[in-house]
Protein backbone atom coordinates (compact mmCIF):
# COMPACT_ATOMS: atom_id res chain seq x y z
CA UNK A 1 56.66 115.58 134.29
CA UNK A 2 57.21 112.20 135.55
CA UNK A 3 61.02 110.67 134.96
CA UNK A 4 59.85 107.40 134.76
CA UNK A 5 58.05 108.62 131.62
CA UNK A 6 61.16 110.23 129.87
CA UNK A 7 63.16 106.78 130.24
CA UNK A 8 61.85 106.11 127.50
CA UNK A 9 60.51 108.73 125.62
CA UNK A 10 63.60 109.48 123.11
CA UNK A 11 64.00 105.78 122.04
CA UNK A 12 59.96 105.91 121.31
CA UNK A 13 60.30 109.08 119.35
CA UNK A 14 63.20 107.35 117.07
CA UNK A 15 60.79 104.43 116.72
CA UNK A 16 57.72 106.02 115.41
CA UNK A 17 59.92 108.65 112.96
CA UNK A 18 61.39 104.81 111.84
CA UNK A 19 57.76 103.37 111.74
CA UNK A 20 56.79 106.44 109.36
CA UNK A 21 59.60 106.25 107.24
CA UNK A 22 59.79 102.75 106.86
CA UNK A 23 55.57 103.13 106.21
CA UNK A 24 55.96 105.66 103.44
CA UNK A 25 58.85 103.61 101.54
CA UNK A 26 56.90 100.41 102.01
CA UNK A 27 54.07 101.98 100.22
CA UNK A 28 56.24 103.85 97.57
CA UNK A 29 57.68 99.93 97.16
CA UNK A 30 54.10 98.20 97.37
CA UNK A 31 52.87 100.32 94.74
CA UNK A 32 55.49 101.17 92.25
CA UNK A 33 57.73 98.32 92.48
CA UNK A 34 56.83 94.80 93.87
CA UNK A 35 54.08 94.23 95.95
CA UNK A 36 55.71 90.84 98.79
CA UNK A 37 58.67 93.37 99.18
CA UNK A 38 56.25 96.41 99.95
CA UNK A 39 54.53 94.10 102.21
CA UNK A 40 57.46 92.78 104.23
CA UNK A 41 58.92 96.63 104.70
CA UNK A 42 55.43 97.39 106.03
CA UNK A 43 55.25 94.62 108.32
CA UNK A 44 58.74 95.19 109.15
CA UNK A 45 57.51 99.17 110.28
CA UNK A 46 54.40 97.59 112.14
CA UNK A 47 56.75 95.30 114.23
CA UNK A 48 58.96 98.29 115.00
CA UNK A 49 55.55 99.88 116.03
CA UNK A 50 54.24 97.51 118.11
CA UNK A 51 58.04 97.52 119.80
CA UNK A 52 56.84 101.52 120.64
CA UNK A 53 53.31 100.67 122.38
CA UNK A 54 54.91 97.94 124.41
CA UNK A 55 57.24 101.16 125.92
CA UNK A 56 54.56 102.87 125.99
CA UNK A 57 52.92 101.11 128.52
CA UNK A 58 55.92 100.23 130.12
CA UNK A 59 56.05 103.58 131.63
């Protein structure tokens, strides 16, 4: 396994359980609640998302 690839492998792993999380709620709020606050939690868990692939090529 390459160490350059673990550098950043536990911050990624935090970031897509966050991304999931934050997916799931904005849904549960998009659908049950009010639908610009669902939509600003999901774009909220896309940003963190696209924070992930931009690590992931970093490696």
């Amino acid at each position: 396994m390459n160490s350059n690839k673990d550098r950043f492998f536990k911050i990624r792993n935090i970031l897509n359980s966050i991304f999931i999380l934050g997916a799931i709620a904005g849904m549960i709020v998009y659908f049950y609640m009010n639908e610009s606050i669902g939509a600003i939690i999901i774009f909220a868990a896309m940003a963190l998302k696209l924070v992930e692939c931009c690590l992931r090529m970093m490696r």
